[in-house]
N, C-alpha and C. Protein backbone atom coordinates (compact mmCIF):
# COMPACT_ATOMS: atom_id res chain seq x y z
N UNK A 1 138.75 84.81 105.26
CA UNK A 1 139.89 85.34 105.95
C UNK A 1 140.70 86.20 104.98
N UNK A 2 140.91 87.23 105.72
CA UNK A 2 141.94 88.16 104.88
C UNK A 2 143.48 88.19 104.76
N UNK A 3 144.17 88.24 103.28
CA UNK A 3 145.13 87.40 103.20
C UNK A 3 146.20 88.60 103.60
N UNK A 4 147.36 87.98 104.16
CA UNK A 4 148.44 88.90 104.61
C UNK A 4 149.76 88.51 103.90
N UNK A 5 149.99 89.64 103.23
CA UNK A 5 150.88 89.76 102.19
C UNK A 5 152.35 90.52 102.90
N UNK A 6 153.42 90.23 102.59
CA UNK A 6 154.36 90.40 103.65
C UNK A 6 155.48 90.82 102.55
N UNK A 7 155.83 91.94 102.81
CA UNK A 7 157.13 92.35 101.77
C UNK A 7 158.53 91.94 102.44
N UNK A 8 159.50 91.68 102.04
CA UNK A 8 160.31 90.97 102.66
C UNK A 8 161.42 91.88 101.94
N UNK A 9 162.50 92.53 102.92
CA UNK A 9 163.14 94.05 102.58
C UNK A 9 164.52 93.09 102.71
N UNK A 10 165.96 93.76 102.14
CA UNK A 10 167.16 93.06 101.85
C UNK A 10 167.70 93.63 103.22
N UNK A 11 168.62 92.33 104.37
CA UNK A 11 169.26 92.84 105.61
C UNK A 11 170.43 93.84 105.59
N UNK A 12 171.01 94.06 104.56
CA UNK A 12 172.09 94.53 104.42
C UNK A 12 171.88 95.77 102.61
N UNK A 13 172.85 95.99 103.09
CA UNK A 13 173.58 96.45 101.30
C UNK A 13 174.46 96.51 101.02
N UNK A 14 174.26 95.46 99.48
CA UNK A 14 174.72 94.55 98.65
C UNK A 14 174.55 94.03 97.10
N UNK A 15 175.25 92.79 96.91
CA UNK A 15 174.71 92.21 95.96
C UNK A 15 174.11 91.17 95.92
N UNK A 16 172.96 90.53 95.35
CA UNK A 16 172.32 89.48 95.39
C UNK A 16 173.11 88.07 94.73
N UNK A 17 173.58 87.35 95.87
CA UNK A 17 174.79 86.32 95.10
C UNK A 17 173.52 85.24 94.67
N UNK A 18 172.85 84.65 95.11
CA UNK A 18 171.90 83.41 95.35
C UNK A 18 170.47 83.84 95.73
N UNK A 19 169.40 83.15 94.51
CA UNK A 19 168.25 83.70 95.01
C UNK A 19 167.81 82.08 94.99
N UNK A 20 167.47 81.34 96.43
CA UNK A 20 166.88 80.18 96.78
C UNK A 20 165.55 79.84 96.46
N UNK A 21 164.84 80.72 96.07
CA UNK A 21 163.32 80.58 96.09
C UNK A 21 162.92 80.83 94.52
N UNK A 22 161.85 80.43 94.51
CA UNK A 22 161.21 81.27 93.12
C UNK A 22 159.44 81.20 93.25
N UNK A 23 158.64 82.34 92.42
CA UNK A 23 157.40 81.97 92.48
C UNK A 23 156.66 80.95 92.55
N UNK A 24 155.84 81.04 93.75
CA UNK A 24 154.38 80.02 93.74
C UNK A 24 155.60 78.72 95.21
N UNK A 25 156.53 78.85 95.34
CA UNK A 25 157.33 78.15 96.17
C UNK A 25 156.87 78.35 97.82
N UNK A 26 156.96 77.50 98.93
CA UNK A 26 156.47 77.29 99.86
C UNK A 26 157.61 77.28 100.58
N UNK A 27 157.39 78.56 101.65
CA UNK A 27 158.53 78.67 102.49
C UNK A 27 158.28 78.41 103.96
N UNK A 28 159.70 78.09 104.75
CA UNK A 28 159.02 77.88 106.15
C UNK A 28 159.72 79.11 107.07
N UNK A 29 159.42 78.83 108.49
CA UNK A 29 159.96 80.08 108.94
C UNK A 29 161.34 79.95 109.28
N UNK A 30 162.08 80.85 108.97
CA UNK A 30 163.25 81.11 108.45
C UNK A 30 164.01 80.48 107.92
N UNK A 31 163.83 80.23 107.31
CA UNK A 31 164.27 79.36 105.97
C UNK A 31 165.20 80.61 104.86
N UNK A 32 166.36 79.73 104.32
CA UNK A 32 167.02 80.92 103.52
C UNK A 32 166.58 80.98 102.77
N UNK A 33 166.15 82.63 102.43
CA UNK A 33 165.73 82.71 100.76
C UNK A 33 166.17 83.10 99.70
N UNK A 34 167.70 83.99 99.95
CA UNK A 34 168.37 84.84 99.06
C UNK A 34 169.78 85.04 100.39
N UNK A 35 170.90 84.74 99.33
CA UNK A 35 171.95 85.39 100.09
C UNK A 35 172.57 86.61 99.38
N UNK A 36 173.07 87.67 100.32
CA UNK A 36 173.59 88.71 99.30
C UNK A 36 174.88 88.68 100.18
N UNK A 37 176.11 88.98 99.15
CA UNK A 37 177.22 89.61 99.76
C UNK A 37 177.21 91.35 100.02
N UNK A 38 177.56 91.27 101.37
CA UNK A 38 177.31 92.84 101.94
C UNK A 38 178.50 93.71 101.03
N UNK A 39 178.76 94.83 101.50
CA UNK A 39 179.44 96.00 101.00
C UNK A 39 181.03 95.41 102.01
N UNK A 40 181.05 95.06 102.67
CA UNK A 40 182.18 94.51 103.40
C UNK A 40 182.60 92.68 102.79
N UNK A 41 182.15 92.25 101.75
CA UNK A 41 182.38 91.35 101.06
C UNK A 41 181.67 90.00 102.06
N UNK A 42 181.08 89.69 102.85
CA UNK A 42 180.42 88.83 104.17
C UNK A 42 179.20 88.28 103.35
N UNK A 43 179.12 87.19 103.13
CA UNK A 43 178.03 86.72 103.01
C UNK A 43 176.56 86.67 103.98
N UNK A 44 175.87 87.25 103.53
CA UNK A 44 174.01 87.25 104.49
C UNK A 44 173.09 86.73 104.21
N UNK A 45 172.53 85.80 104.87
CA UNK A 45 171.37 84.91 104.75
C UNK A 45 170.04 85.88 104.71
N UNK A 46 168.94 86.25 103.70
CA UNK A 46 168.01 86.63 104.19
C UNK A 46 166.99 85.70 104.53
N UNK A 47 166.14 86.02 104.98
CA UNK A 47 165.23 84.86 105.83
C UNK A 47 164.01 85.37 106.76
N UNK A 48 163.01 85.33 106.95
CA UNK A 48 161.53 85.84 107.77
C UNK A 48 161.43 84.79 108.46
N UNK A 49 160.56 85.68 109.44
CA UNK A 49 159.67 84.83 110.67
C UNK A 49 158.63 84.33 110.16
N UNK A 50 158.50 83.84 108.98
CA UNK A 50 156.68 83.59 108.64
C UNK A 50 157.10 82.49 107.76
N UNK A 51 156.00 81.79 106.92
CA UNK A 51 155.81 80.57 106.37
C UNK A 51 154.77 80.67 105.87
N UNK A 52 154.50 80.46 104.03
CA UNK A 52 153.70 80.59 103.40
C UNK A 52 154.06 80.78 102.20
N UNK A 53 153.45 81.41 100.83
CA UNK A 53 153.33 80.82 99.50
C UNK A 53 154.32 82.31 99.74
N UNK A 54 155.36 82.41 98.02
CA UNK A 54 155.71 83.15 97.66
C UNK A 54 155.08 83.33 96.29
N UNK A 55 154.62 84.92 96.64
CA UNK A 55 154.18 85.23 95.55
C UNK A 55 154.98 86.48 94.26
N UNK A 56 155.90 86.82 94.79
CA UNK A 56 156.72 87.51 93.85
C UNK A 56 158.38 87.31 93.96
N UNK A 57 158.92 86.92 93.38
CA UNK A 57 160.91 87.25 93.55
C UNK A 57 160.85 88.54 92.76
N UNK A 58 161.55 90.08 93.22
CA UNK A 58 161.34 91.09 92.78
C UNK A 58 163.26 91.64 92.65
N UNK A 59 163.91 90.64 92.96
CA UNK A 59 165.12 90.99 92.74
C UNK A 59 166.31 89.85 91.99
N UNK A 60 167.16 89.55 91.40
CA UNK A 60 168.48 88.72 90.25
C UNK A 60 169.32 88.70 90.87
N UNK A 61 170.08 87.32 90.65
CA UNK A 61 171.53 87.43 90.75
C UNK A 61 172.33 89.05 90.48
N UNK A 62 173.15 88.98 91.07
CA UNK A 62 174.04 89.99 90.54
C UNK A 62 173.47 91.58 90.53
N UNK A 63 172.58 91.98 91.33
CA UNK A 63 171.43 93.20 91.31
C UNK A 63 171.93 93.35 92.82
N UNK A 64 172.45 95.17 92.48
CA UNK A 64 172.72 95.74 94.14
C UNK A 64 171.28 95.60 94.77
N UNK A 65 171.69 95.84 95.71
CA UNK A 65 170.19 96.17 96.76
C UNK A 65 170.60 96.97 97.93
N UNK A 66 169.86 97.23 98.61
CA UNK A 66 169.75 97.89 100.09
C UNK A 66 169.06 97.61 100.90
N UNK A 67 168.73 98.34 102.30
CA UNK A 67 167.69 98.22 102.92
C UNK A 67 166.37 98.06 102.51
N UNK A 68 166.35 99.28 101.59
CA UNK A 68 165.19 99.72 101.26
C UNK A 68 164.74 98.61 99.95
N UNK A 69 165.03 98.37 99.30
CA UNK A 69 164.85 96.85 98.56
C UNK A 69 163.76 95.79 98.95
N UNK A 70 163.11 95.83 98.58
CA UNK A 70 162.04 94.47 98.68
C UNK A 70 162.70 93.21 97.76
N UNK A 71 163.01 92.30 98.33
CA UNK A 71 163.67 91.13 97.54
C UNK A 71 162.64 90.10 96.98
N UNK A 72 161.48 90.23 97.98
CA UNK A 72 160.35 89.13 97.54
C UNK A 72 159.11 89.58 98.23
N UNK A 73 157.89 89.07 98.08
CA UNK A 73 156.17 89.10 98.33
C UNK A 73 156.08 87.33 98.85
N UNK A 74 155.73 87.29 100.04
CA UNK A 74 155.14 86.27 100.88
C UNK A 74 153.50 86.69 101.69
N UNK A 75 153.01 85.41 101.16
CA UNK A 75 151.99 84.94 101.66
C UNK A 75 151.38 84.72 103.06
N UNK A 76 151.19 85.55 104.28
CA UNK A 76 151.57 84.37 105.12
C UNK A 76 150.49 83.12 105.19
N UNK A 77 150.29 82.17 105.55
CA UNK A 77 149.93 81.38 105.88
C UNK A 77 148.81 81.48 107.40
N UNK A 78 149.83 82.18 108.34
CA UNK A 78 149.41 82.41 109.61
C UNK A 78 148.99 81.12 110.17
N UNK A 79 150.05 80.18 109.93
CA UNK A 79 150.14 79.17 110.55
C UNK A 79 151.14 79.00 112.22
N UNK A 80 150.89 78.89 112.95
CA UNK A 80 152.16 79.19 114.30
C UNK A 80 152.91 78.14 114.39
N UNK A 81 154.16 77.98 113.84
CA UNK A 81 154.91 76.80 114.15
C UNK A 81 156.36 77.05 115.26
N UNK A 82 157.08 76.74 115.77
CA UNK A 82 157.78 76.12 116.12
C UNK A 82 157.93 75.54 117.58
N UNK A 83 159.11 75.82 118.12
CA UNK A 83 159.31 74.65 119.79
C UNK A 83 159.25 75.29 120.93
N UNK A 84 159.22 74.47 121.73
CA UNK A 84 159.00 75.15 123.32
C UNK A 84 160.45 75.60 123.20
């Protein structure tokens, strides 16, 4: 099976207050992985629809970002989880 690698882009632009995750770490779906405070001072949860290995943190505390920003590399799993 061919593996699906998932770039995971910053919701806002900001600064990276909290990075929750770190390499080789097992995430679920939406699960927080990084909060950044926006340009309007608001704290933002980033977070994906998927679940699986992380394979890169590509962004620090204290590091602007943007849209365009990749914050991390996920694995997926392509496992289907959640509720009716």
């Amino acid at each position: 099976m061919k593996a699906v690698i998932e770039s995971i882009y910053s919701p806002c632009n900001g600064v990276v207050e909290e990075v929750l995750i770190n390499e080789k770490s097992y995430v679920y779906e939406w699960e927080k992985l990084l909060i950044i405070r926006n340009n309007k001072g608001i704290l933002e949860e980033a977070a994906v629809g998927i679940s699986g290995n992380v394979l890169s943190v590509d962004v620090v505390v204290g590091q602007e970002v943007d849209t365009n920003t990749v914050l991390c590399k996920v694995e997926d799993d392509l496992l289907i989880t959640g509720c009716e």
